[in-house]
PDB file of N, CA and C in Angstrom:
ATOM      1  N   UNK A   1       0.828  -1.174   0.000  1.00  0.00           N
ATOM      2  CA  UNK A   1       0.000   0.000   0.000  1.00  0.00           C
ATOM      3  C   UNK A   1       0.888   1.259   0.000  1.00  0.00           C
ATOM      4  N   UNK A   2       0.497   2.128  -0.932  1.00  0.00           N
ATOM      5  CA  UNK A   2       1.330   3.745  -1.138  1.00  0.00           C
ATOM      6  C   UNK A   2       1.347   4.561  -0.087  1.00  0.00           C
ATOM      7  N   UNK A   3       2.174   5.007   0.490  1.00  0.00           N
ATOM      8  CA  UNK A   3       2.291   6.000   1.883  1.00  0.00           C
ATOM      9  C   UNK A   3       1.430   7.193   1.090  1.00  0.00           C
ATOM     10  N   UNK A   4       0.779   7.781   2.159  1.00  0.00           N
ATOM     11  CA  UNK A   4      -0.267   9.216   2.054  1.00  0.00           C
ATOM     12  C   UNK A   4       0.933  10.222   1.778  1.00  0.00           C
ATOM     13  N   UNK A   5       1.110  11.136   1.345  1.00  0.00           N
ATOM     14  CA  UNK A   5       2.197  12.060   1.395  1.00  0.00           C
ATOM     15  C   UNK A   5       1.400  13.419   2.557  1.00  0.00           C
ATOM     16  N   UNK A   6       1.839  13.544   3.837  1.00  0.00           N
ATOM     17  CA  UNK A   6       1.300  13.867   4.565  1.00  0.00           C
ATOM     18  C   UNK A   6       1.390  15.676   4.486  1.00  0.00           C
ATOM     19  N   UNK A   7       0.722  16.405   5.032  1.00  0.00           N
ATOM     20  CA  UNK A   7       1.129  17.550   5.106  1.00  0.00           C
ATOM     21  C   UNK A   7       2.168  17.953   5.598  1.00  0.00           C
ATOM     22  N   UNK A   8       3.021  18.935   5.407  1.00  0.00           N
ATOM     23  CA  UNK A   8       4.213  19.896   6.189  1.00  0.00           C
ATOM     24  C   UNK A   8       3.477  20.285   7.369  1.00  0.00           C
ATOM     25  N   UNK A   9       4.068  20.029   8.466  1.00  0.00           N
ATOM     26  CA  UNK A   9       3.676  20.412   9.709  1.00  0.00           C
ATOM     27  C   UNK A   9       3.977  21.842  10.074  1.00  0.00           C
ATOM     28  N   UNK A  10       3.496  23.010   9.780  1.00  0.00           N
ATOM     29  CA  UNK A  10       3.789  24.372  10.318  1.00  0.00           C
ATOM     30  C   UNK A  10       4.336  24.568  11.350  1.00  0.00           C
ATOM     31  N   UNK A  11       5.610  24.957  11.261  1.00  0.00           N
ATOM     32  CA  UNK A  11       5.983  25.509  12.936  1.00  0.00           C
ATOM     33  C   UNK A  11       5.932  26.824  13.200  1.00  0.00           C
ATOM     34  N   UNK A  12       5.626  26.724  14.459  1.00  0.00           N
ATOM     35  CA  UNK A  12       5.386  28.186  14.707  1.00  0.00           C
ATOM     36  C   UNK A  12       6.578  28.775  15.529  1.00  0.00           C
ATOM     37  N   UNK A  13       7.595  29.955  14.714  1.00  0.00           N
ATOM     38  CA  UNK A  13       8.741  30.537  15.506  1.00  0.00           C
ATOM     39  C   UNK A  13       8.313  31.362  16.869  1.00  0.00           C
ATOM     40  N   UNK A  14       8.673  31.246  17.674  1.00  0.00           N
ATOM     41  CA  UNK A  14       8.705  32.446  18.777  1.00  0.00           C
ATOM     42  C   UNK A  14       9.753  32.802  18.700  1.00  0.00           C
ATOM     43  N   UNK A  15       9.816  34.326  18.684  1.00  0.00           N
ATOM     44  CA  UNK A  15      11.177  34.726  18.914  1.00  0.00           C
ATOM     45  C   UNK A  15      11.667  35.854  20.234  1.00  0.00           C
ATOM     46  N   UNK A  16      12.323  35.092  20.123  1.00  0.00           N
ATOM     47  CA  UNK A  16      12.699  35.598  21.882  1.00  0.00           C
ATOM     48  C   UNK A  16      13.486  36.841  21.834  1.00  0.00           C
ATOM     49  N   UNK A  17      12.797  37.460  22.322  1.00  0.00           N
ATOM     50  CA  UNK A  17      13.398  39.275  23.376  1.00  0.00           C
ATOM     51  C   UNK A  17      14.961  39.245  23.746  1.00  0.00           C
ATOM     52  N   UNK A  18      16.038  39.297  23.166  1.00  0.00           N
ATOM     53  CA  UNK A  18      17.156  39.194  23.755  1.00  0.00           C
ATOM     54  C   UNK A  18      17.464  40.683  24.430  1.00  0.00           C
ATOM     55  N   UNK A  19      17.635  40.351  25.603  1.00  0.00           N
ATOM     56  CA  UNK A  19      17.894  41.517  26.499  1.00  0.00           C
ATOM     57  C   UNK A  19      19.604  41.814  26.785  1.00  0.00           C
ATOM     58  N   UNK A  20      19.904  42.765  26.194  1.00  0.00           N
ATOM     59  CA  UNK A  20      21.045  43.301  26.136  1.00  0.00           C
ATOM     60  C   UNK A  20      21.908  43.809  27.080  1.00  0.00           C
ATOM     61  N   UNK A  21      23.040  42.836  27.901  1.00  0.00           N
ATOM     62  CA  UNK A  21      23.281  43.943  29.078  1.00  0.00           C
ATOM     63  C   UNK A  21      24.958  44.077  28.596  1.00  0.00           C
ATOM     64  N   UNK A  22      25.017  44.960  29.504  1.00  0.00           N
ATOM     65  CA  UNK A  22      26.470  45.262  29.122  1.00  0.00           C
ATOM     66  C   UNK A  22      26.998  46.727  28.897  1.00  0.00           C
ATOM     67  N   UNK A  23      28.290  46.506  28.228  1.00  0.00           N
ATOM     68  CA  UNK A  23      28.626  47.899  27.168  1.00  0.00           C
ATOM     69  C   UNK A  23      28.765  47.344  25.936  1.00  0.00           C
ATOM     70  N   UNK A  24      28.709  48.093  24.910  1.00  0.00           N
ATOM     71  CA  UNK A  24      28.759  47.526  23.993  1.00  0.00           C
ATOM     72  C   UNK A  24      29.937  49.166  23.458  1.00  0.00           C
ATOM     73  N   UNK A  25      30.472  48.745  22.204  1.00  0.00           N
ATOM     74  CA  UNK A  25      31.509  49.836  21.434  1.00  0.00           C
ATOM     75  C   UNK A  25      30.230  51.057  20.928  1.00  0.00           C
ATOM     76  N   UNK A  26      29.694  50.528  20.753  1.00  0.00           N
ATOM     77  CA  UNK A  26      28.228  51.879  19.721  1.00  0.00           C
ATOM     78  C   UNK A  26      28.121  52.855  20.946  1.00  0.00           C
ATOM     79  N   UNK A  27      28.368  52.509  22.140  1.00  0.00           N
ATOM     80  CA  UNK A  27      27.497  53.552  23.485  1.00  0.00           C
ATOM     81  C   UNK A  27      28.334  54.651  23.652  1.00  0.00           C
ATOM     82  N   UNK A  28      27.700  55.696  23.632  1.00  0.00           N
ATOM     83  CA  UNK A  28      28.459  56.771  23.941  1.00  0.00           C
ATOM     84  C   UNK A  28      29.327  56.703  25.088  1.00  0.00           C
ATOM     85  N   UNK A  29      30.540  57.313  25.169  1.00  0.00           N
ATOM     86  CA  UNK A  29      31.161  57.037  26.921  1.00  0.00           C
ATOM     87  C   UNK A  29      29.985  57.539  27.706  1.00  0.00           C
ATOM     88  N   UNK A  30      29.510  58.933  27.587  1.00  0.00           N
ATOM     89  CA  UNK A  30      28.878  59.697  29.146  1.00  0.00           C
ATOM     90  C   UNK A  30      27.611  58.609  29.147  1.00  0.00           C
ATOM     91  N   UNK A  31      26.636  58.066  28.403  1.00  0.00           N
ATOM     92  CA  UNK A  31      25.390  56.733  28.476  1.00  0.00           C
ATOM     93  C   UNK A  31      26.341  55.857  29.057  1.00  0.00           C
ATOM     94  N   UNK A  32      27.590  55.096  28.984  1.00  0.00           N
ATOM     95  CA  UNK A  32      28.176  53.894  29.902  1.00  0.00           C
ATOM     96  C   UNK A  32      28.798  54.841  30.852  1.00  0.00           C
ATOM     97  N   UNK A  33      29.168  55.571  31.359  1.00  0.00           N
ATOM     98  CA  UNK A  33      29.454  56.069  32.643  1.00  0.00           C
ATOM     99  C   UNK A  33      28.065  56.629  33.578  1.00  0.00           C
ATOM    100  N   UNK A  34      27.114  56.808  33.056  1.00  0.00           N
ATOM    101  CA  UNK A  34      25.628  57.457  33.608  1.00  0.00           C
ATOM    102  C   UNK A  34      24.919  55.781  33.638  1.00  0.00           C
ATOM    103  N   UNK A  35      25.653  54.842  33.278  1.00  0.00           N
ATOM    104  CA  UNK A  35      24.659  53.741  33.159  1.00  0.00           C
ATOM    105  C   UNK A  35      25.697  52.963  34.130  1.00  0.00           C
ATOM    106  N   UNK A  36      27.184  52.867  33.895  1.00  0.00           N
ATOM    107  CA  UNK A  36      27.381  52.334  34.785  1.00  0.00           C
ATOM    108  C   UNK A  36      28.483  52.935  35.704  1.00  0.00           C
ATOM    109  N   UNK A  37      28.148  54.076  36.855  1.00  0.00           N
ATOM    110  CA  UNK A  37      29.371  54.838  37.551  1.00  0.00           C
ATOM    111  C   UNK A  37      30.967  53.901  37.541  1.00  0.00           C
ATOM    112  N   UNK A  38      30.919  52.632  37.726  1.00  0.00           N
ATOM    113  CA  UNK A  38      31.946  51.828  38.354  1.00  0.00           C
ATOM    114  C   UNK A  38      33.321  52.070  36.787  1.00  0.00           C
ATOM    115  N   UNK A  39      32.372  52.434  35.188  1.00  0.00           N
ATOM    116  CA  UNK A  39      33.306  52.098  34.569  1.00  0.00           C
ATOM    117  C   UNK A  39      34.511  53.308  34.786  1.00  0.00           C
ATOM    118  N   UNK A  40      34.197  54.434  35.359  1.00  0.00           N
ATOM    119  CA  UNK A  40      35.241  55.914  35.821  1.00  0.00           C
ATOM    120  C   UNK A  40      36.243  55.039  36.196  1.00  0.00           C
ATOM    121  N   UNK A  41      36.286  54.017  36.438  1.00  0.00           N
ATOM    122  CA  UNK A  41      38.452  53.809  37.269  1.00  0.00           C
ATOM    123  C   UNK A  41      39.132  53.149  35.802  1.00  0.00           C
ATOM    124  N   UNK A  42      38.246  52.454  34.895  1.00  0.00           N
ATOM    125  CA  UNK A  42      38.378  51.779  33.494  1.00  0.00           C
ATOM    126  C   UNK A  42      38.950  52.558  32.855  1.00  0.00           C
ATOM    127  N   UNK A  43      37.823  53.609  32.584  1.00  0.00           N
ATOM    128  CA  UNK A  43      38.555  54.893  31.587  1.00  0.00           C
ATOM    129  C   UNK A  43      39.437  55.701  31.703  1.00  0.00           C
ATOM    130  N   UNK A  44      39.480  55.859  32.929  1.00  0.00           N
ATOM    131  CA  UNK A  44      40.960  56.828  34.073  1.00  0.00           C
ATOM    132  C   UNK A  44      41.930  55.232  33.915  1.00  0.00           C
ATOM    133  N   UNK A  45      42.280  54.461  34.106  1.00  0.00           N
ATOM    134  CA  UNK A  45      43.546  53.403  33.890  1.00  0.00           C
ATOM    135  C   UNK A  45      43.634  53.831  32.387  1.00  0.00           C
ATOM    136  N   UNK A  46      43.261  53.543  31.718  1.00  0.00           N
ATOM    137  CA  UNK A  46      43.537  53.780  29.962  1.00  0.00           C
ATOM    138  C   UNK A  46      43.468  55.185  29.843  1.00  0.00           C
ATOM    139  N   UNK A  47      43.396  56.088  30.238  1.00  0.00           N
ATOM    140  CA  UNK A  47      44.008  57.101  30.243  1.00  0.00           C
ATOM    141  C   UNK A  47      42.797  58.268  29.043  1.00  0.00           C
ATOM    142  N   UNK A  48      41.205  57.801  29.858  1.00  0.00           N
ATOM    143  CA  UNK A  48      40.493  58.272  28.613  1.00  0.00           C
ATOM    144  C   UNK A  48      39.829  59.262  30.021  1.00  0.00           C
ATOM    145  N   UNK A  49      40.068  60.191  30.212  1.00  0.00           N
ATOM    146  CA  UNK A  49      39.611  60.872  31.224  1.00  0.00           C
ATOM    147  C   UNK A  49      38.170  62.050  30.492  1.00  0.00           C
ATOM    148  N   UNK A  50      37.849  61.290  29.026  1.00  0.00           N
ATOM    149  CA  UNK A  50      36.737  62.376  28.409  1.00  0.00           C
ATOM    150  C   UNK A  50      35.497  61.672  28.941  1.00  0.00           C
ATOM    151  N   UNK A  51      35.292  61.400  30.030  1.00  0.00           N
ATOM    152  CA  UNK A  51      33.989  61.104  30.646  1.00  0.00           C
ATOM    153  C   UNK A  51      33.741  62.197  30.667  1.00  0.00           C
ATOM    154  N   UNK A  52      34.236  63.147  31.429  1.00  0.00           N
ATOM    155  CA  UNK A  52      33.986  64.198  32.357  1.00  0.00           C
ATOM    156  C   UNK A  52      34.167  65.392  31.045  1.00  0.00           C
ATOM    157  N   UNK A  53      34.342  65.470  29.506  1.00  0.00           N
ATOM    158  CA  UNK A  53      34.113  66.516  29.075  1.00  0.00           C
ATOM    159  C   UNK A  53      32.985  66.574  28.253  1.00  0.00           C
ATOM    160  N   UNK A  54      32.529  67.483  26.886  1.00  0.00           N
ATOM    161  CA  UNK A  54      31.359  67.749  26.366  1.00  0.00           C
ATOM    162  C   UNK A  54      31.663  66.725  25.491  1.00  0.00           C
ATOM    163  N   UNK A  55      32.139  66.924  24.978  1.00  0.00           N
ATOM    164  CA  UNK A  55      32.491  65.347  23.380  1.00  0.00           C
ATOM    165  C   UNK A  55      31.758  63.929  24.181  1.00  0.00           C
ATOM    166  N   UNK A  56      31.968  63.613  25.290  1.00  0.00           N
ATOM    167  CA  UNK A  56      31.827  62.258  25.444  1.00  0.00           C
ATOM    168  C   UNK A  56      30.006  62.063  25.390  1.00  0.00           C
ATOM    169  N   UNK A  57      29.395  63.437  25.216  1.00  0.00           N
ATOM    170  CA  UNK A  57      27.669  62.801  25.234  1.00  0.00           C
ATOM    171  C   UNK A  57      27.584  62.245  23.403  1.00  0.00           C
ATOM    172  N   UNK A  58      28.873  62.739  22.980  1.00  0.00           N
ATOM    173  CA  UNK A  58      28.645  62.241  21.188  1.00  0.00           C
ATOM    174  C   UNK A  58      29.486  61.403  20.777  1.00  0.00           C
ATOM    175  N   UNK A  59      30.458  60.896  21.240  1.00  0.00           N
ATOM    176  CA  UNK A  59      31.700  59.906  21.447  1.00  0.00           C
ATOM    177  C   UNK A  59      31.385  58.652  21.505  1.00  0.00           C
ATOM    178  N   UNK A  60      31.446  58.025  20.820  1.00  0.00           N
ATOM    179  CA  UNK A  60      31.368  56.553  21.145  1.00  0.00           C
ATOM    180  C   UNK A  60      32.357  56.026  21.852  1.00  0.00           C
ATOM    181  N   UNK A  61      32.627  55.065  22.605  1.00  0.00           N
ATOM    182  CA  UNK A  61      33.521  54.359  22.870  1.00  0.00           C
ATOM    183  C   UNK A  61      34.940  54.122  21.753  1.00  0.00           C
ATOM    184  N   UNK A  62      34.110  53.234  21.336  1.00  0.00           N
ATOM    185  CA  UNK A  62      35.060  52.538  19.842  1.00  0.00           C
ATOM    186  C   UNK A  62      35.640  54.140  19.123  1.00  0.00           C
ATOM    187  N   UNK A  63      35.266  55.131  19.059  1.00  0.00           N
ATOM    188  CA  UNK A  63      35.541  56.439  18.851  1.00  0.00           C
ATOM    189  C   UNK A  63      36.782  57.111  19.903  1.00  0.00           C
ATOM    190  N   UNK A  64      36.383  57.101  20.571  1.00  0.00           N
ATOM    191  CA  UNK A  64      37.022  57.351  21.748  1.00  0.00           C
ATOM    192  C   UNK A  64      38.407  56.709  22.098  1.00  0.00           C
ATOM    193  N   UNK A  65      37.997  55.285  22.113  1.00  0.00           N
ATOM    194  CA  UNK A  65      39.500  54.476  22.197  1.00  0.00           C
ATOM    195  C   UNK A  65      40.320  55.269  20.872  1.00  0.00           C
ATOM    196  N   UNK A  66      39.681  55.150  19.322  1.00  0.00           N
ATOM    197  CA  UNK A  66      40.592  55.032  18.689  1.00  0.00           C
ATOM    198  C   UNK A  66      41.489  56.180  18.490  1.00  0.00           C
ATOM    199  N   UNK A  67      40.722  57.736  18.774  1.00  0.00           N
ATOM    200  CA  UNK A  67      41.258  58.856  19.379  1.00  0.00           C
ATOM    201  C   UNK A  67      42.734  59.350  20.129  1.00  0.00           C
ATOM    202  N   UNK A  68      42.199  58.097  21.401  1.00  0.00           N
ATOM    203  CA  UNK A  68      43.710  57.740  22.349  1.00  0.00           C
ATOM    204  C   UNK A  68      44.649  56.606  21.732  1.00  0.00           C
ATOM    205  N   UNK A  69      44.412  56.284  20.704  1.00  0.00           N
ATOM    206  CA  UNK A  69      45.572  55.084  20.072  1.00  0.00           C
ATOM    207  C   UNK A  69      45.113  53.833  21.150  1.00  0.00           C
ATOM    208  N   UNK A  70      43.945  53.351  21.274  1.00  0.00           N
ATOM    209  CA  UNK A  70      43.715  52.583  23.013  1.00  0.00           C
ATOM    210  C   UNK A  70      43.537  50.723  21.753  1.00  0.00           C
ATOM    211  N   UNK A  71      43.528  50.372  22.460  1.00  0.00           N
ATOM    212  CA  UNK A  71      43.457  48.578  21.968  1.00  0.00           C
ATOM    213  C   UNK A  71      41.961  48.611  22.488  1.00  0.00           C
ATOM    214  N   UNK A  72      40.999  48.850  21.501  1.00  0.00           N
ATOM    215  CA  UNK A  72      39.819  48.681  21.724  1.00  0.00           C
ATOM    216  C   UNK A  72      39.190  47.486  22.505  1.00  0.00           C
ATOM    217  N   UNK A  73      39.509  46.414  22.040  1.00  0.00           N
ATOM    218  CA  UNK A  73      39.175  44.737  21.989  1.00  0.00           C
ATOM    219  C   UNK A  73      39.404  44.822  23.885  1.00  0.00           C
ATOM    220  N   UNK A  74      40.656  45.262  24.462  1.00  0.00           N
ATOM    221  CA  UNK A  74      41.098  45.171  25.691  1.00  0.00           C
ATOM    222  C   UNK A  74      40.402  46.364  26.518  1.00  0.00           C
ATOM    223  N   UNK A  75      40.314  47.215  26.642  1.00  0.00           N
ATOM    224  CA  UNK A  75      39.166  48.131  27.031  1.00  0.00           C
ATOM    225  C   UNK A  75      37.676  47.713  26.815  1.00  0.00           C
ATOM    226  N   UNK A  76      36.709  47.412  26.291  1.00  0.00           N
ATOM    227  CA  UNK A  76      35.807  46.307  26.351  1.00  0.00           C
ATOM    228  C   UNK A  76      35.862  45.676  27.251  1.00  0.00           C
ATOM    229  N   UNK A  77      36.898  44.490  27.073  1.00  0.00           N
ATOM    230  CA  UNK A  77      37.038  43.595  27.765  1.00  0.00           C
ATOM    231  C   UNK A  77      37.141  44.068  29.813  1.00  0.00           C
ATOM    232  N   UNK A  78      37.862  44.979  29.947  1.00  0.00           N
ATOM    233  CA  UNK A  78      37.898  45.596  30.863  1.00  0.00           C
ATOM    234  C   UNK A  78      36.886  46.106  31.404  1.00  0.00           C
ATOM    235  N   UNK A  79      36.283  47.210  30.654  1.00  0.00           N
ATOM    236  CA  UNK A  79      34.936  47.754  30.699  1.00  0.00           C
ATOM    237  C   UNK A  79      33.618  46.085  31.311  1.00  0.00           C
ATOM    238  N   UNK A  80      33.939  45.487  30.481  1.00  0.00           N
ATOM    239  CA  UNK A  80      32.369  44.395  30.909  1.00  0.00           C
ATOM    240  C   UNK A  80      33.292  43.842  31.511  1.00  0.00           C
ATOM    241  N   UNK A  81      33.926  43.784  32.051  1.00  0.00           N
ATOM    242  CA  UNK A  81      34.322  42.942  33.147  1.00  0.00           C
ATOM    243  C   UNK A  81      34.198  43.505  34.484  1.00  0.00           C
ATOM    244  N   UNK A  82      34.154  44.501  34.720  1.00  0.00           N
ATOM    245  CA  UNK A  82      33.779  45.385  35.934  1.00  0.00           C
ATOM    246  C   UNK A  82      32.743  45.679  36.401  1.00  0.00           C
ATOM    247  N   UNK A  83      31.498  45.877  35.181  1.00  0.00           N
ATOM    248  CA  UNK A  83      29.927  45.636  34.860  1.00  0.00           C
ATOM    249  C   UNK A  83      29.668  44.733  35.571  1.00  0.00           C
ATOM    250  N   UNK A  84      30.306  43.162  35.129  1.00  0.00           N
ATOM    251  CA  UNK A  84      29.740  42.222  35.167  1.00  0.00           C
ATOM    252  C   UNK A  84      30.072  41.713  37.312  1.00  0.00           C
ATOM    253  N   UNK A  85      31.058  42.261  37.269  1.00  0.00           N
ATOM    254  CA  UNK A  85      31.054  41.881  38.990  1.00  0.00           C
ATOM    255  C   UNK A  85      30.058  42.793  39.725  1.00  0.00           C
ATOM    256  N   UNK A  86      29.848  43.600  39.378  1.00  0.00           N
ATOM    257  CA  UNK A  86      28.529  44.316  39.685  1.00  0.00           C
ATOM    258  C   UNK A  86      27.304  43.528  39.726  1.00  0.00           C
ATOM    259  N   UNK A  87      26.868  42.776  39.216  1.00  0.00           N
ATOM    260  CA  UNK A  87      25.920  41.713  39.031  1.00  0.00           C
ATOM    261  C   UNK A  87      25.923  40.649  40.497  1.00  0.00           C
TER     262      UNK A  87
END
């Protein structure tokens, strides 16, 4: 006897809300210093003391490092790592 050729079973996607924590390179410095006070000793060790001037409400990070000649990848890394003991 011939198998029925059955219908495609529809699946239905949910897609899940990924909730973003962190810093990320796109954030302005003064939004990750107003979001997270603790990163001020981060940016003072690397020697980015433009928290505290007018540029940093338009500054990105990734901007910012590349400004100071800074190793982006390692500042990040620094940055969410200080975040994250906060948790």
């Amino acid at each position: 006897m011939p198998k029925k050729n059955k219908k495609p079973v529809k699946k239905k996607i949910i897609k899940k809300k990924v909730v973003k924590t962190g810093i990320s390179k796109d954030m302005t410095i003064s939004e990750a210093v107003a979001k997270y006070p603790e990163t001020i000793e981060v940016f003072l060790e690397y020697g980015m003391g433009c928290f505290g001037c007018g540029i940093a409400q338009f500054e990105t990070i990734e901007q910012g490092a590349s400004a100071h000649g800074i190793n982006l990848k390692k500042l990040m890394d620094a940055l969410n790592k200080i975040v994250s003991k906060k948790k």
